[in-house]
N, C-alpha and C. Protein backbone atom coordinates (compact mmCIF):
# COMPACT_ATOMS: atom_id res chain seq x y z
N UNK A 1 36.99 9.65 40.24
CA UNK A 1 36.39 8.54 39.51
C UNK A 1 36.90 7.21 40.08
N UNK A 2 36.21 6.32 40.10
CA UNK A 2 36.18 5.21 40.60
C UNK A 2 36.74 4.15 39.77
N UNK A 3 38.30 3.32 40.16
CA UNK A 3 38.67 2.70 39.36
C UNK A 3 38.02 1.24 39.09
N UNK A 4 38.57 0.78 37.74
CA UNK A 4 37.76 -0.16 36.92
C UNK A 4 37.96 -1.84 38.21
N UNK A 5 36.95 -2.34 38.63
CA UNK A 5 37.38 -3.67 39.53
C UNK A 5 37.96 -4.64 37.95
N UNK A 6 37.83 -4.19 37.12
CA UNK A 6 38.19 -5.28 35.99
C UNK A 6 39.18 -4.55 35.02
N UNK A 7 40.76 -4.75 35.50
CA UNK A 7 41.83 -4.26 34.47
C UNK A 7 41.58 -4.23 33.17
N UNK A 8 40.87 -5.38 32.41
CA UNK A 8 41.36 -5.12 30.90
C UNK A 8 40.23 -4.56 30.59
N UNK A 9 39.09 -3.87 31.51
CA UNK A 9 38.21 -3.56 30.21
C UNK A 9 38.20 -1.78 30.08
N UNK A 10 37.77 -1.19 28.90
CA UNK A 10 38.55 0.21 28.47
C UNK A 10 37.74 0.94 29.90
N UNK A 11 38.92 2.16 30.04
CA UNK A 11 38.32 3.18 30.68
C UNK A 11 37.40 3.84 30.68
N UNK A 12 36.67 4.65 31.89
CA UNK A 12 35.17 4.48 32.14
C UNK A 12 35.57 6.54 31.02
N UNK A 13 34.79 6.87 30.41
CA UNK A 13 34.83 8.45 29.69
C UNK A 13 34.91 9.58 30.57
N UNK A 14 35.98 10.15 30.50
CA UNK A 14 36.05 11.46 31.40
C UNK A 14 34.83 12.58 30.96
N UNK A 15 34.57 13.36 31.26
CA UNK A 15 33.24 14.63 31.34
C UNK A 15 33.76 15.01 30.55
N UNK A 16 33.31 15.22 29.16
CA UNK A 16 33.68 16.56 27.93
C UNK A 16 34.07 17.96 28.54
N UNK A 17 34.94 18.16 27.54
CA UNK A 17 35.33 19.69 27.94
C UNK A 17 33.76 20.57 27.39
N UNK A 18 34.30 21.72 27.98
CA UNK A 18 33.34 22.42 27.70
C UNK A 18 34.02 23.58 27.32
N UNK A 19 33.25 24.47 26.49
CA UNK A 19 33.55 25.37 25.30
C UNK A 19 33.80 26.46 26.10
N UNK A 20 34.27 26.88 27.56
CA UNK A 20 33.89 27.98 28.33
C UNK A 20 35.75 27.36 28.67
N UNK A 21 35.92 26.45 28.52
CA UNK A 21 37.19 25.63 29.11
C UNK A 21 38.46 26.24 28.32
N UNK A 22 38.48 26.18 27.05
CA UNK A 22 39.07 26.60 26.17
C UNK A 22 39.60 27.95 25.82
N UNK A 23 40.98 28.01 25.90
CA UNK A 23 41.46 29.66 26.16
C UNK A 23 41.86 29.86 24.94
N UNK A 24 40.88 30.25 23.75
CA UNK A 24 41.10 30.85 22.36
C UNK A 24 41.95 32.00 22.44
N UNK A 25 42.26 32.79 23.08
CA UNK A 25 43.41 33.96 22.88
C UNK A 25 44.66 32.66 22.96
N UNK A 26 45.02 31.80 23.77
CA UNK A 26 46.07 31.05 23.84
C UNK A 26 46.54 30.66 22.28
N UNK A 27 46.06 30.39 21.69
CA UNK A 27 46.50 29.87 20.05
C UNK A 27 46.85 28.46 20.40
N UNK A 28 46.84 27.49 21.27
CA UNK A 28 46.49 25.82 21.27
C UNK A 28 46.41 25.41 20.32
N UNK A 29 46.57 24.40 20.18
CA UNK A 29 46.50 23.49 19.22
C UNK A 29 44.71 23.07 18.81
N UNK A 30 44.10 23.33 20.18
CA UNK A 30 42.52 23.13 20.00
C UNK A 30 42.22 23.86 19.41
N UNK A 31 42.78 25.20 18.99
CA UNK A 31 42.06 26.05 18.26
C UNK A 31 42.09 25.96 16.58
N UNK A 32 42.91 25.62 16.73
CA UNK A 32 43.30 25.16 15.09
C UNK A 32 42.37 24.13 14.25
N UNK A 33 41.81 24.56 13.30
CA UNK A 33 40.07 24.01 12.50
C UNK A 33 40.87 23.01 12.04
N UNK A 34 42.21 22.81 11.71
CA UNK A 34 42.90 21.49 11.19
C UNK A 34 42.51 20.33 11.86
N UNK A 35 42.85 20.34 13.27
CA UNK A 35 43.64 19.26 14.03
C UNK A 35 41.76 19.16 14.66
N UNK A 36 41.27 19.85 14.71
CA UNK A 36 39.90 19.44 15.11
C UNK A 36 39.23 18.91 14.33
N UNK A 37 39.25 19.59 13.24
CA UNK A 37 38.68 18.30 12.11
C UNK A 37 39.47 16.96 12.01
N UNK A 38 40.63 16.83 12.09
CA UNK A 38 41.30 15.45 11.93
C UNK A 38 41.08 14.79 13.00
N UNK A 39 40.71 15.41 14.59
CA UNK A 39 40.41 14.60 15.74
C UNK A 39 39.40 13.86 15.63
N UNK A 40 38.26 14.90 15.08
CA UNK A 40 36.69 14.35 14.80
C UNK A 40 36.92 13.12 13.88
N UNK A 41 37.33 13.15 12.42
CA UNK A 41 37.42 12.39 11.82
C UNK A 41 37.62 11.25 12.02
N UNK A 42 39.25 11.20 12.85
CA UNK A 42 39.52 9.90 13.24
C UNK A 42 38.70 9.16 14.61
N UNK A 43 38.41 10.16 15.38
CA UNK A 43 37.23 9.63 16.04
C UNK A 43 36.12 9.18 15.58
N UNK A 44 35.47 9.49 14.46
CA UNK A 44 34.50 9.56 14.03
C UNK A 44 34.64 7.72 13.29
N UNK A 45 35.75 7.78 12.84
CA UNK A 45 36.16 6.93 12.03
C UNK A 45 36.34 5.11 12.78
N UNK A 46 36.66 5.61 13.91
CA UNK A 46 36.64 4.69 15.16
C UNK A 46 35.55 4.06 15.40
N UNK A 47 34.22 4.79 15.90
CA UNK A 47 33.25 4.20 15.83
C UNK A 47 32.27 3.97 15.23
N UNK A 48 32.75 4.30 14.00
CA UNK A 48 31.86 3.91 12.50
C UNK A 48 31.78 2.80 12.34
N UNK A 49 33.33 2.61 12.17
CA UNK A 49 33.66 1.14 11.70
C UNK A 49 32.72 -0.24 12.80
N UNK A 50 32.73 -0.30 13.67
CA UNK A 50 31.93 -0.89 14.26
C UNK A 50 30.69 -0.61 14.23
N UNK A 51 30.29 0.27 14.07
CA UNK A 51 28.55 0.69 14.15
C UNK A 51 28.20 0.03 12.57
N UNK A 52 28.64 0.01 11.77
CA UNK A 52 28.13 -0.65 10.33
C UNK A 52 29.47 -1.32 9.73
N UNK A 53 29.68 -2.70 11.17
CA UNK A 53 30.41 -4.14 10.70
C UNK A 53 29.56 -5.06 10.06
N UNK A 54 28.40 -4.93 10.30
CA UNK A 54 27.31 -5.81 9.12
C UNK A 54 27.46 -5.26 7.66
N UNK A 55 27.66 -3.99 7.65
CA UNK A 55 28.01 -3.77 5.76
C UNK A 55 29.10 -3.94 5.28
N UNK A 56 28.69 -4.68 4.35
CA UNK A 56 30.13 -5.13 3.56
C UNK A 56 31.01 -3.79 2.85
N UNK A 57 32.17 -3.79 3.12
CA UNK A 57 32.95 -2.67 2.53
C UNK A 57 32.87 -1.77 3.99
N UNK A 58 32.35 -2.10 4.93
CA UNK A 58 32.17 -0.83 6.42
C UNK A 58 32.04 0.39 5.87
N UNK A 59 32.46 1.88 6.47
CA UNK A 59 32.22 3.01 6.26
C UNK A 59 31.60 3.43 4.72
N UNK A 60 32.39 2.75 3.99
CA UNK A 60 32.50 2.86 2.58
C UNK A 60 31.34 2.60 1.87
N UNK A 61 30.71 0.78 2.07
CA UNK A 61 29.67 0.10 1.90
C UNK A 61 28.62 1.07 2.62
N UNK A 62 28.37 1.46 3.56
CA UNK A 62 27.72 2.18 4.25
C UNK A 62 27.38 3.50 3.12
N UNK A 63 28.10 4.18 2.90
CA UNK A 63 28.13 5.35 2.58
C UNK A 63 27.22 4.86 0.57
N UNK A 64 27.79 3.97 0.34
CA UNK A 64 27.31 3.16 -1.03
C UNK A 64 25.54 3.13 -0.93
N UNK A 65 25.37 2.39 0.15
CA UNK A 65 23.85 1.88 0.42
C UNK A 65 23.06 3.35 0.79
N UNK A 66 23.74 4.50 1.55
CA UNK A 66 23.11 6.07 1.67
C UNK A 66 22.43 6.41 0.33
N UNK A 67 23.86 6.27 -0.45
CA UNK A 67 23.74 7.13 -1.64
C UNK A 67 22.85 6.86 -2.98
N UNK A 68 22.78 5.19 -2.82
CA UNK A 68 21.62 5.01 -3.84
C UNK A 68 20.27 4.21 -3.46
N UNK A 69 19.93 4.78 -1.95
CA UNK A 69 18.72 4.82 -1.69
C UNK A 69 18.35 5.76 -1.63
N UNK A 70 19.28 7.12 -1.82
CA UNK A 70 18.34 8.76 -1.73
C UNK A 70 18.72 9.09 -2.88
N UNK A 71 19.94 8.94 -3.87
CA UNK A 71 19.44 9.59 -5.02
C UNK A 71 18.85 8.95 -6.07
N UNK A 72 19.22 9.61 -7.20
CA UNK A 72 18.76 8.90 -8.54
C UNK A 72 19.96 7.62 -9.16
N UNK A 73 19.44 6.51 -9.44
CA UNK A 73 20.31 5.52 -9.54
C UNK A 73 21.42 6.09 -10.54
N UNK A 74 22.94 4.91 -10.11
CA UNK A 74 24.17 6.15 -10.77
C UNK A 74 25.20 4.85 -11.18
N UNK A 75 25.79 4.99 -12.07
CA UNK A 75 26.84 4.02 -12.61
C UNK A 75 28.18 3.66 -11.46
N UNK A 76 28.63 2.73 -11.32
CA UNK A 76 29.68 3.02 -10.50
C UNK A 76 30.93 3.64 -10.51
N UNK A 77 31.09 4.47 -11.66
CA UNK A 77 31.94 5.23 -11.75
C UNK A 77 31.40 6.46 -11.07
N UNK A 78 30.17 7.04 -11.29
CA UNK A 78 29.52 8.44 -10.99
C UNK A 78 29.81 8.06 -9.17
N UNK A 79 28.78 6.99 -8.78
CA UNK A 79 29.67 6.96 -7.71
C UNK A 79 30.45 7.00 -6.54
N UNK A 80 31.85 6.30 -7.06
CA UNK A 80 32.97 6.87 -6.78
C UNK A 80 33.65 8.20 -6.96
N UNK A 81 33.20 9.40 -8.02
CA UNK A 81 33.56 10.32 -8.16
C UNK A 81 32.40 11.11 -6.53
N UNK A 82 31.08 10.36 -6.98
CA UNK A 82 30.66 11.05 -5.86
C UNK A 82 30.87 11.24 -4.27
N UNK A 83 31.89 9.96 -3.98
CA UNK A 83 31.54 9.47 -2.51
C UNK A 83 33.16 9.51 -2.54
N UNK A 84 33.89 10.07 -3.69
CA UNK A 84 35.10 10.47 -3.48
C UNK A 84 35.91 9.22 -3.12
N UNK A 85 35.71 7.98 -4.13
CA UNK A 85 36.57 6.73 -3.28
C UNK A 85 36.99 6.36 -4.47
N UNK A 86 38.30 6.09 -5.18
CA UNK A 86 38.98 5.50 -5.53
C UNK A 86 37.71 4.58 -6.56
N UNK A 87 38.39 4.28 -7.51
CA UNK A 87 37.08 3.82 -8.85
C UNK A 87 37.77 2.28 -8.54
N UNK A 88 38.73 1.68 -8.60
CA UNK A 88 39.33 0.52 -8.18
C UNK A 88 38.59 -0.08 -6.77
N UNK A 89 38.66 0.43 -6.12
CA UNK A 89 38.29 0.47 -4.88
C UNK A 89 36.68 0.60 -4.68
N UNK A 90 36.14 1.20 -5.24
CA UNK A 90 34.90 1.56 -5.72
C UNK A 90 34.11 -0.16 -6.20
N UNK A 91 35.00 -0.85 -7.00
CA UNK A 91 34.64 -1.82 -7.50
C UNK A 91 34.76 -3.06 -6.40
N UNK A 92 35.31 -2.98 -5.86
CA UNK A 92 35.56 -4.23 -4.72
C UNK A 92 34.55 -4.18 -3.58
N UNK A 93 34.17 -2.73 -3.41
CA UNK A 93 32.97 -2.66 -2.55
C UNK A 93 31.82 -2.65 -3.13
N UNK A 94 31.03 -2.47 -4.17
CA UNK A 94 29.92 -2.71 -4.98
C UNK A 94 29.93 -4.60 -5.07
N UNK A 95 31.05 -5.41 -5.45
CA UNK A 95 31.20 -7.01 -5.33
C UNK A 95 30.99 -7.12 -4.18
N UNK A 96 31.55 -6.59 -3.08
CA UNK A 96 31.16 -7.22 -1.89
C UNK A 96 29.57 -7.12 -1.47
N UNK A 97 29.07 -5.71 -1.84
CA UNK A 97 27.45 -5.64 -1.38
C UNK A 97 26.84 -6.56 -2.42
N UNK A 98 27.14 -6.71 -3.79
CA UNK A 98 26.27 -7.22 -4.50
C UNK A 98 26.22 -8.84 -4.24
N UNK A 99 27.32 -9.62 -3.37
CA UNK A 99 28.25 -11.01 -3.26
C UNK A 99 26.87 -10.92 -2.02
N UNK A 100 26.64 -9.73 -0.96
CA UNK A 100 25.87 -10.02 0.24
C UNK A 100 24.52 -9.69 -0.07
N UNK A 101 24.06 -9.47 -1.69
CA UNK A 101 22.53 -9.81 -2.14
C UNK A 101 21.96 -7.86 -1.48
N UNK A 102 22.69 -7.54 -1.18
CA UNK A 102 22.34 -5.93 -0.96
C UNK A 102 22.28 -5.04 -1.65
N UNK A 103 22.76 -5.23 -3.09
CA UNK A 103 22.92 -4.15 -4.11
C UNK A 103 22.64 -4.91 -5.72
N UNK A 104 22.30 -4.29 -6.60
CA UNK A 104 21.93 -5.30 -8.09
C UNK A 104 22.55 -4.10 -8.92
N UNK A 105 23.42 -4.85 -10.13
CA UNK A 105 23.68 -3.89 -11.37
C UNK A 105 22.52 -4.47 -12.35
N UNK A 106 22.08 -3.30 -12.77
CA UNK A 106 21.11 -3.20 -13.22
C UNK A 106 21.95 -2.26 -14.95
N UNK A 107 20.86 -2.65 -16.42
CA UNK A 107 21.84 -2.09 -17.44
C UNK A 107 21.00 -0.77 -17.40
N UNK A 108 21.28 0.54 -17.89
CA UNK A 108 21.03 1.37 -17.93
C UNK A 108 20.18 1.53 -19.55
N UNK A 109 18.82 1.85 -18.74
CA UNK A 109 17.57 1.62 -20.11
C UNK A 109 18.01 2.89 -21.09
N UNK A 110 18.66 4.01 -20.79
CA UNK A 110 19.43 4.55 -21.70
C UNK A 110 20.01 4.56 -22.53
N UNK A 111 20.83 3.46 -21.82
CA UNK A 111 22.61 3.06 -22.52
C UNK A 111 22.88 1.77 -22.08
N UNK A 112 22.69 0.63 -22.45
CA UNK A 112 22.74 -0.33 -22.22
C UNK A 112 24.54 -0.65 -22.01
N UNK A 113 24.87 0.37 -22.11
CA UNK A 113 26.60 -0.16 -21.84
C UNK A 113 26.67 -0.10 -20.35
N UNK A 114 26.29 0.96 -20.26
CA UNK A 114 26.56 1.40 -18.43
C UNK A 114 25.61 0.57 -17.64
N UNK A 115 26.28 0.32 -16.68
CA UNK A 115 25.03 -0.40 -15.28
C UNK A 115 24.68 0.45 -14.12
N UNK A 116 23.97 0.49 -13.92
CA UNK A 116 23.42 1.36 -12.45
C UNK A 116 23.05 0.09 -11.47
N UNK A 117 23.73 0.77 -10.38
CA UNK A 117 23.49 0.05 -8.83
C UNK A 117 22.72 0.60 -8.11
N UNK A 118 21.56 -0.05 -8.09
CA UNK A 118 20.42 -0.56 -7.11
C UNK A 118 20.47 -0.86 -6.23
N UNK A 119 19.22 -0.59 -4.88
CA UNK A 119 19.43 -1.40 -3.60
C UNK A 119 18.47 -2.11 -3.52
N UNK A 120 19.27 -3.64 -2.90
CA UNK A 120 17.81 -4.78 -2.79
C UNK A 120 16.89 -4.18 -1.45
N UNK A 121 16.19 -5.36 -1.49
CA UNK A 121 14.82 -4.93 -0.19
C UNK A 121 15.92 -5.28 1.02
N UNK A 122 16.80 -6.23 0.72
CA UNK A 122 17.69 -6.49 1.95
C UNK A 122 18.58 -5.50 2.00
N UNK A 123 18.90 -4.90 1.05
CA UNK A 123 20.01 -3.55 1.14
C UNK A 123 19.54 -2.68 2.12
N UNK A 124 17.91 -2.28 1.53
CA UNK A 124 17.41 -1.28 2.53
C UNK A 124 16.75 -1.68 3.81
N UNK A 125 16.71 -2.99 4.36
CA UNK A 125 16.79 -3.06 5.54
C UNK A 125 17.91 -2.93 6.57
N UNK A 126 19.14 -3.29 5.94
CA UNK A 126 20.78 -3.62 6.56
C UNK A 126 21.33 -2.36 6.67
N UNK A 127 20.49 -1.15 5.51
CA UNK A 127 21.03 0.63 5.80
C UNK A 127 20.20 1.11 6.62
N UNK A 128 18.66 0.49 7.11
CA UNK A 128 18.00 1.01 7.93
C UNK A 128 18.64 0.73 9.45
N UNK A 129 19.07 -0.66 9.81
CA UNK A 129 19.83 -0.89 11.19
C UNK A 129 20.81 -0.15 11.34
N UNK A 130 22.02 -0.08 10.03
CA UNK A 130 23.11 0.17 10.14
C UNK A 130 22.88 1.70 10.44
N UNK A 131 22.12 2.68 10.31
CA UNK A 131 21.71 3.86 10.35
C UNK A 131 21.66 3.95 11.91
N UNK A 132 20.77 3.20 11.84
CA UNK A 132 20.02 3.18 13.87
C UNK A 132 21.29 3.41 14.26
N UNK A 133 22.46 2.56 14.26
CA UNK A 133 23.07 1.95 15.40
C UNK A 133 24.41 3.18 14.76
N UNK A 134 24.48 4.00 13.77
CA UNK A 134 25.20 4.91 13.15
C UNK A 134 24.94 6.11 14.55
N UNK A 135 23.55 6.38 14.25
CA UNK A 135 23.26 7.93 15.07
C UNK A 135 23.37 7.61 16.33
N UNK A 136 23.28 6.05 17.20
CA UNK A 136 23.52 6.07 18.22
C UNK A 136 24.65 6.26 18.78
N UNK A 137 25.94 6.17 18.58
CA UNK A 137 26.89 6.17 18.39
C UNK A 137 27.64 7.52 17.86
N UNK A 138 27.41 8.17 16.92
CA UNK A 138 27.25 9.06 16.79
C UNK A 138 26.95 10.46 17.75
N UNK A 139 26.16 9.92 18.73
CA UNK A 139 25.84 10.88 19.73
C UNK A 139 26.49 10.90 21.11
N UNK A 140 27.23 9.78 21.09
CA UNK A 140 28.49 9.27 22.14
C UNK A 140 29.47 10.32 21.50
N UNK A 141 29.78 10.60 20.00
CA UNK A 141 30.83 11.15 19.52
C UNK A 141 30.61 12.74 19.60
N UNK A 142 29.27 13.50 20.03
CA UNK A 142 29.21 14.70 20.06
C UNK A 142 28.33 14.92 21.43
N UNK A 143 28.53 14.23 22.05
CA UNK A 143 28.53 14.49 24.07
C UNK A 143 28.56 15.84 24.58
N UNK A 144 29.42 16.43 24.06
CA UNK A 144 30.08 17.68 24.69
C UNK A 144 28.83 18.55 24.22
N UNK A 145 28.49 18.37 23.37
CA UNK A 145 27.14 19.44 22.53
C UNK A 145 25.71 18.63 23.34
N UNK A 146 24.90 20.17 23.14
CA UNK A 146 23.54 19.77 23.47
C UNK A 146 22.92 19.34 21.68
N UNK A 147 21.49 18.82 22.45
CA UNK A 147 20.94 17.78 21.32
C UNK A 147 20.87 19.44 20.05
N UNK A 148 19.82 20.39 20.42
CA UNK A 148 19.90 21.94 19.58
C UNK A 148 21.59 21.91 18.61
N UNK A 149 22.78 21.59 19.83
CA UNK A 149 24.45 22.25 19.51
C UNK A 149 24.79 20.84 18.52
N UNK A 150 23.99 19.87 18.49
CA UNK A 150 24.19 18.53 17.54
C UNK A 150 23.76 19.08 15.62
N UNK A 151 22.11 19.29 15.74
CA UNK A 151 21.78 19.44 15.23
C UNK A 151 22.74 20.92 14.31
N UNK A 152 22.93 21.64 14.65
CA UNK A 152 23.68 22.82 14.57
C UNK A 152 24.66 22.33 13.81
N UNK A 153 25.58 21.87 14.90
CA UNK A 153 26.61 21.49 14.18
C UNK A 153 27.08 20.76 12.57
N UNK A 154 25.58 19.27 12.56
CA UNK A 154 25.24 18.74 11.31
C UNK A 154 25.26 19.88 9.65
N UNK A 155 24.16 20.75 10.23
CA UNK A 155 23.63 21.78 9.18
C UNK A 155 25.31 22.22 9.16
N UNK A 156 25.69 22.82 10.22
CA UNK A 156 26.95 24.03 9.56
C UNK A 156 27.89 22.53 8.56
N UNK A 157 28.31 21.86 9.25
CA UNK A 157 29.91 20.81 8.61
C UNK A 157 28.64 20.33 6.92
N UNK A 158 27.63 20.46 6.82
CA UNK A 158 27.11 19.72 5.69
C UNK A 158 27.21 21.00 4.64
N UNK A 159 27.03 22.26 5.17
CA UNK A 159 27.28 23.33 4.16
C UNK A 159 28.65 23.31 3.72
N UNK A 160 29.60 23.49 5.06
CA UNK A 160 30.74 23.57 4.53
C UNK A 160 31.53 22.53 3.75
N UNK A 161 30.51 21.01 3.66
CA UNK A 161 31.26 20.21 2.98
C UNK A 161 30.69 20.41 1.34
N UNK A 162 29.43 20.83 1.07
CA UNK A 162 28.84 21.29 -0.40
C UNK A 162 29.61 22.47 -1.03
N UNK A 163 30.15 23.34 -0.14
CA UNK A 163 31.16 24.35 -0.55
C UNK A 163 32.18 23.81 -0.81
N UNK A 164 33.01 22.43 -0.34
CA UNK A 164 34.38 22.32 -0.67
C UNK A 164 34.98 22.17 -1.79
N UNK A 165 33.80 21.64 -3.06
CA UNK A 165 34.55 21.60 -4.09
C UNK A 165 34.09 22.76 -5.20
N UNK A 166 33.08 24.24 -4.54
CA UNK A 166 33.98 25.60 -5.10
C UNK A 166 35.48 25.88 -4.51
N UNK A 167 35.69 25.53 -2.93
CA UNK A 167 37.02 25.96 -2.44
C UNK A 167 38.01 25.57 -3.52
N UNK A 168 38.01 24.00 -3.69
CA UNK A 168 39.07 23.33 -4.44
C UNK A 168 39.23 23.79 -6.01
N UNK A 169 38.24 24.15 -6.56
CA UNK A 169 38.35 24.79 -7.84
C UNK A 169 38.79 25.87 -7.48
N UNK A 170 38.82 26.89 -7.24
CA UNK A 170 39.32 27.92 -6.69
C UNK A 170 41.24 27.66 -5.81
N UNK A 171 41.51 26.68 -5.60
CA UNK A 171 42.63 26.70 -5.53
C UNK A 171 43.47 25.99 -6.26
N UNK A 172 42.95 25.31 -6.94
CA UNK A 172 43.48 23.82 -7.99
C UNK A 172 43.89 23.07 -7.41
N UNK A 173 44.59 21.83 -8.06
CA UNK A 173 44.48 20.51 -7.48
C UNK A 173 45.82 20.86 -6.80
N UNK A 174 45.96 19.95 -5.33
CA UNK A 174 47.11 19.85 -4.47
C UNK A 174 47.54 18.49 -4.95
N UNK A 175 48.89 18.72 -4.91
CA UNK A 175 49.99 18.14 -5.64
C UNK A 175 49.74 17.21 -3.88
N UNK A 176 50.08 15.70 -4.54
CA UNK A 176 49.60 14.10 -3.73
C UNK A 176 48.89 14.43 -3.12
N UNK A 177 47.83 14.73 -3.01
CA UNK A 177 46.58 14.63 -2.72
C UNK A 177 46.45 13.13 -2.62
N UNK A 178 46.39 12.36 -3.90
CA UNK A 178 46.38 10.65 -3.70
C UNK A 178 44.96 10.50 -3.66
N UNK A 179 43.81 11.15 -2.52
CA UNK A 179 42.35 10.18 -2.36
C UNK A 179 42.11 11.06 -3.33
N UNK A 180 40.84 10.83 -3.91
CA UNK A 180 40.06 11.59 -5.37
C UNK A 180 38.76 12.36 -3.44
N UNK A 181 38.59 13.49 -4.62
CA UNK A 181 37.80 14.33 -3.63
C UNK A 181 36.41 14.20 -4.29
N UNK A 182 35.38 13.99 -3.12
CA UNK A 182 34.11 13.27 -3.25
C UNK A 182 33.76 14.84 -3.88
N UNK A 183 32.39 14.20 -4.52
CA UNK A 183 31.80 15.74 -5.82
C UNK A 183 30.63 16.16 -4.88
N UNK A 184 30.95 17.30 -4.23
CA UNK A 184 29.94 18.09 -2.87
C UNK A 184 29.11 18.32 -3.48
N UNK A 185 27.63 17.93 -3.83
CA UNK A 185 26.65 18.68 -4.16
C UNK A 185 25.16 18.15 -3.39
N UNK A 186 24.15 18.67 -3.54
CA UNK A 186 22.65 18.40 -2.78
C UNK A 186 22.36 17.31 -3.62
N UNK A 187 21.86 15.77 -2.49
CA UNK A 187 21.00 14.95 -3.55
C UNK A 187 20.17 14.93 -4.46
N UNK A 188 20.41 14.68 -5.70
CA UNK A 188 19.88 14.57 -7.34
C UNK A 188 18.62 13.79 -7.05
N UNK A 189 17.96 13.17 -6.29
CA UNK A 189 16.40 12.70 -6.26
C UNK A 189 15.79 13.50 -6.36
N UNK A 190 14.99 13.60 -7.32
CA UNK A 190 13.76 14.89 -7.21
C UNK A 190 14.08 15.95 -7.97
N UNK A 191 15.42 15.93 -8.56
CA UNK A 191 15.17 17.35 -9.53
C UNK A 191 15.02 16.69 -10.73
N UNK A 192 13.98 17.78 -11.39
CA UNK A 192 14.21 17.76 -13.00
C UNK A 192 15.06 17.39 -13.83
N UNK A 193 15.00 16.30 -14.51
CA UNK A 193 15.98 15.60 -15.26
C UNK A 193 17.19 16.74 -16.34
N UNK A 194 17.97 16.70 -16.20
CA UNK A 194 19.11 17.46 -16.91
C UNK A 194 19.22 18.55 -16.10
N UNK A 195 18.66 19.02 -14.34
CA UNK A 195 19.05 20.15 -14.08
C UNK A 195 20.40 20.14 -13.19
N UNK A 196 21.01 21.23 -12.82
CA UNK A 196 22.63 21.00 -12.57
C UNK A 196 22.37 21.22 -10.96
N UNK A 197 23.10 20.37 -10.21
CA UNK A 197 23.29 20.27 -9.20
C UNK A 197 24.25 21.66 -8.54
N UNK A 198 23.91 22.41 -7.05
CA UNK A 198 24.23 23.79 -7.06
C UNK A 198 24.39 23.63 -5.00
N UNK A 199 25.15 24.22 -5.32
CA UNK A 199 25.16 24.07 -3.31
C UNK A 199 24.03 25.40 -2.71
N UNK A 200 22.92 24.77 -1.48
CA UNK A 200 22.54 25.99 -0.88
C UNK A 200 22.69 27.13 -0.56
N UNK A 201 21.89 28.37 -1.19
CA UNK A 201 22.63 29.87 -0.58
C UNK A 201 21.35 30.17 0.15
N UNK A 202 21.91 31.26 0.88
CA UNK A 202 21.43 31.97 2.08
C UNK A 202 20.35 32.43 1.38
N UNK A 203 19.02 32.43 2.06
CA UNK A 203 17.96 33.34 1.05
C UNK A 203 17.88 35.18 1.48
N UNK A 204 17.98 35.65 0.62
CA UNK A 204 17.97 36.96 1.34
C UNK A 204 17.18 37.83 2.31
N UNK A 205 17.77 38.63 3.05
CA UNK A 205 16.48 38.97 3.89
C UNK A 205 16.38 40.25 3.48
N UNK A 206 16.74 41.03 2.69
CA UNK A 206 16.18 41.93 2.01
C UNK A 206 14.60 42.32 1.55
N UNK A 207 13.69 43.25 2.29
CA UNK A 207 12.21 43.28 1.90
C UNK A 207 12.21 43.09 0.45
């Protein structure tokens, strides 16, 4: 590889490993579902933050403007239980989108105590860019995979994240834990009012 004629600017990306590279009898550290998920993450986490610096609150705000343009509008407590962020915290990023005209509390024609957060017409233009420039980026972060081994990958980590909170009931709460764990279930747009939210199962192939 051909070095940079310009010192300070970052290094040019070495060629992804490839999955043929990797000596799974070895027991590596690559093999370990821990440290690969925490690589991804914090990688992941790297170029998030820049891909949606226009939303207020970044990753977080981002993840805010997802969630109540696809489901059914939700109090800001629901949430934070949903998106797994801190209810304190929860509140400083709803002020910041609502301070940047992107989000409206609205009173709940139910229950006039509770407010539900809305997205303005500017909300859902600023999640439509911030999206674009999400998956582009995004696809810098899964290189090593073909576009088929992308897609793949999405479906499997989205099951296994709707399963995580049977896992966690099933083991009870871990002592400092500290972040609140987001509530895994399939978006609530579109079902029947009062029906219970349920993670995807396999359909059978039984005649």
């Amino acid at each position: 590889m051909t070095a940079s004629p310009f010192p300070d600017s970052p290094p040019e990306p070495s060629a992804p490993p490839r999955g043929g590279d990797i000596d799974w009898d070895a027991g590596g550290i690559e093999t370990e579902l821990g440290w690969s998920v925490q690589a991804m993450s914090q990688g992941f986490s790297r170029i998030a933050t820049g891909a949606v610096a226009d939303v207020p609150g970044g990753p977080r705000g981002y993840q805010v403007l997802v969630a109540i343009t696809t489901e059914d509008p939700a109090s800001q407590l629901v949430l934070a239980q949903r998106l797994g962020i801190d209810k304190t915290a929860m509140t400083y990023v709803i002020d910041a989108l609502e301070e940047a005209s992107l989000v409206e509390r609205r009173p709940d024609p139910r229950d006039r105590r509770i407010r539900r957060v809305l997205p303005t017409d500017q909300g859902r233009a600023v999640l439509t860019s911030a999206r674009a420039a999400l998956r582009a980026v995004e696809g810098t972060l899964l290189r090593a995979l073909g576009s088929e081994e992308q897609t793949q990958l999405r479906r499997l980590l989205a099951r296994v994240a709707l399963d995580a909170g049977a896992v966690e009931s099933c083991l009870g709460p871990v002592p400092g834990a500290g972040q609140p764990a987001a509530a895994p279930h399939l978006s609530a747009r579109g079902r029947p009012a009062g029906a219970r939210a349920t993670a995807p199962t396999e359909k059978s192939t039984s005649p």
